[in-house]
Protein backbone atom coordinates (compact mmCIF):
# COMPACT_ATOMS: atom_id res chain seq x y z
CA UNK A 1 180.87 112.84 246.74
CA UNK A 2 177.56 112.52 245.38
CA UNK A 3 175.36 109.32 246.06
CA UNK A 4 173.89 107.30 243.77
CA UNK A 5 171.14 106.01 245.59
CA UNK A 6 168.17 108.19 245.01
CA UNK A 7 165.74 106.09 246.85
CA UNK A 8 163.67 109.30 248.20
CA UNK A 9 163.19 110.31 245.30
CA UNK A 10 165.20 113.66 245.59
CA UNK A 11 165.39 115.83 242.70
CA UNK A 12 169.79 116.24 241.86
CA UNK A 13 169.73 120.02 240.95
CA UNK A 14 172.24 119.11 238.03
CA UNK A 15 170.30 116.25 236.76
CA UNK A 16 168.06 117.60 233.36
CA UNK A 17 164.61 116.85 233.08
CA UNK A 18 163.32 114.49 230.71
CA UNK A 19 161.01 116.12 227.82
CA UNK A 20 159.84 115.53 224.42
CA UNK A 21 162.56 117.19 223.04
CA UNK A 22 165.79 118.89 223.75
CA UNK A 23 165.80 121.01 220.70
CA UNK A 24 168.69 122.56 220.79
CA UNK A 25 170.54 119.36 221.76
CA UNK A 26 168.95 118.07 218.37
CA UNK A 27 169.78 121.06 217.19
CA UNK A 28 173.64 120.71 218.07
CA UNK A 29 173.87 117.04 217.36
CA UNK A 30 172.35 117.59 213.53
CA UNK A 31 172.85 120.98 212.13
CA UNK A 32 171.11 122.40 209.40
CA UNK A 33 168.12 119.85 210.19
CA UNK A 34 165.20 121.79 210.42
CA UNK A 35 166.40 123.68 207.17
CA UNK A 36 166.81 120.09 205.10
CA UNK A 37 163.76 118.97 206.24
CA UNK A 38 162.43 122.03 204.79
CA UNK A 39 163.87 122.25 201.96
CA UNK A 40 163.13 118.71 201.00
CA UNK A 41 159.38 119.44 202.09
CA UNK A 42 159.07 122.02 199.35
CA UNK A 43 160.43 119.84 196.39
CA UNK A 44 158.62 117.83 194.00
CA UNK A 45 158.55 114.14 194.01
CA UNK A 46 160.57 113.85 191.01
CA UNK A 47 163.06 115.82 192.14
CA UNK A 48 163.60 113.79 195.27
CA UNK A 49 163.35 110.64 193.39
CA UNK A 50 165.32 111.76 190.09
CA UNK A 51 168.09 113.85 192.21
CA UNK A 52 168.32 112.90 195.70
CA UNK A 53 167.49 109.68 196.58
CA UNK A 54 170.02 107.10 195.56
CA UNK A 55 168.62 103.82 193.65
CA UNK A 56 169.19 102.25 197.40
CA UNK A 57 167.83 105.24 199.34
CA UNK A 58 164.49 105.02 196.78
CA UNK A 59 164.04 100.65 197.52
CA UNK A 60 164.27 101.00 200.79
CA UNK A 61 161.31 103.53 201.42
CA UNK A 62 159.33 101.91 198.72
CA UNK A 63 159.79 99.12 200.51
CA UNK A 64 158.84 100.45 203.80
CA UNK A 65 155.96 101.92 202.22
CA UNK A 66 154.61 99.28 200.81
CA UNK A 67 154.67 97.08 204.29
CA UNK A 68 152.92 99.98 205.90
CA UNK A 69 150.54 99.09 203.52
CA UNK A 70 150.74 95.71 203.73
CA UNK A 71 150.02 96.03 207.45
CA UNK A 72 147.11 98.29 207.21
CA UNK A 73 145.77 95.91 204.84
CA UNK A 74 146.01 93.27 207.49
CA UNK A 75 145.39 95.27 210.77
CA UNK A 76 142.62 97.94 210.29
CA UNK A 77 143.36 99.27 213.34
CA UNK A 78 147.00 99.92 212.69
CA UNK A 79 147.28 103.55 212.07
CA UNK A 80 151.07 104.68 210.71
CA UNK A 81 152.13 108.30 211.42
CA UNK A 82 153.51 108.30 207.79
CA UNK A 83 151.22 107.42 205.04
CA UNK A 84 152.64 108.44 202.08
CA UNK A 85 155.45 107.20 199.42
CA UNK A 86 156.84 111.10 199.35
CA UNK A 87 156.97 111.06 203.12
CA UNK A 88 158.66 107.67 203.37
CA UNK A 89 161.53 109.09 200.68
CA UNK A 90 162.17 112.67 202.64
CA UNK A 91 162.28 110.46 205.85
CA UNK A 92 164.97 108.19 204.53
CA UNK A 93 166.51 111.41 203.41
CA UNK A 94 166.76 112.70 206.70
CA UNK A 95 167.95 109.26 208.12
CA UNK A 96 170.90 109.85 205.86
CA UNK A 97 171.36 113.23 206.44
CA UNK A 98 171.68 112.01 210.23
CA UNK A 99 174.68 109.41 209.61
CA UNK A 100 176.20 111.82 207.37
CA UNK A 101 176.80 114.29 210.18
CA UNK A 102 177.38 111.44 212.51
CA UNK A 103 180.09 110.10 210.06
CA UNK A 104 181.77 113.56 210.03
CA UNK A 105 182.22 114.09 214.00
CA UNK A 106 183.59 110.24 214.37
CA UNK A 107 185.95 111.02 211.50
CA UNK A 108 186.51 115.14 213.12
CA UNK A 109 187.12 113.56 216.26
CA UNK A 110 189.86 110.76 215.01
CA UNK A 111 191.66 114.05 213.65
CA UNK A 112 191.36 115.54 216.76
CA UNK A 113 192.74 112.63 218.72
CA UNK A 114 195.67 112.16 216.50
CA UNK A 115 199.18 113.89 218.19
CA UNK A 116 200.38 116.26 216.04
């Protein structure tokens, strides 16, 4: 049985390493990620607002956008990572993209649990 008390600080050769990133668990958990963000990347802002975004989807970054704003306005030393109304709408995007795959395996995995 293995302990749980790790006081000397020994290092559990199954235990994973913290990083930045576990890509390919990213990878895994969200496919086709790095390909939507991509492909969102290239399109024009009319075509994200006119086609993809939802009327919702579209408020809710403007409206994120424009308290980043806000903020700045108010704190010059606040410095956001995203500046931009485009890169507020393919974020939102990808926040959706996210819970759509996240919907799917809940709903995959009720199937799955269901005797047949």
């Amino acid at each position: 049985m293995m302990s749980t008390n790790n006081a000397e600080g020994q290092h559990n050769q199954n235990q994973e390493e913290l990083g930045v990133c576990n890509r390919s668990s990213h990878e895994n958990q969200y496919p086709f990620l790095n390909e939507f963000s991509e492909l969102i990347s290239t399109m024009s802002i009319k075509t994200l607002k006119n086609d993809l975004l939802t009327e919702q989807q579209e408020q809710l970054a403007t409206i994120l956008w424009e308290a980043s704003r806000s903020k700045r306005q108010c704190d010059p030393d606040y410095q956001p990572k995203i500046k931009k109304l485009r890169d507020f709408y393919e974020r939102v995007l990808i926040v959706d993209h996210k819970k759509q795959w996240d919907d799917y395996k809940k709903s995959a995995s009720i199937h799955k649990d269901k005797p047949s």
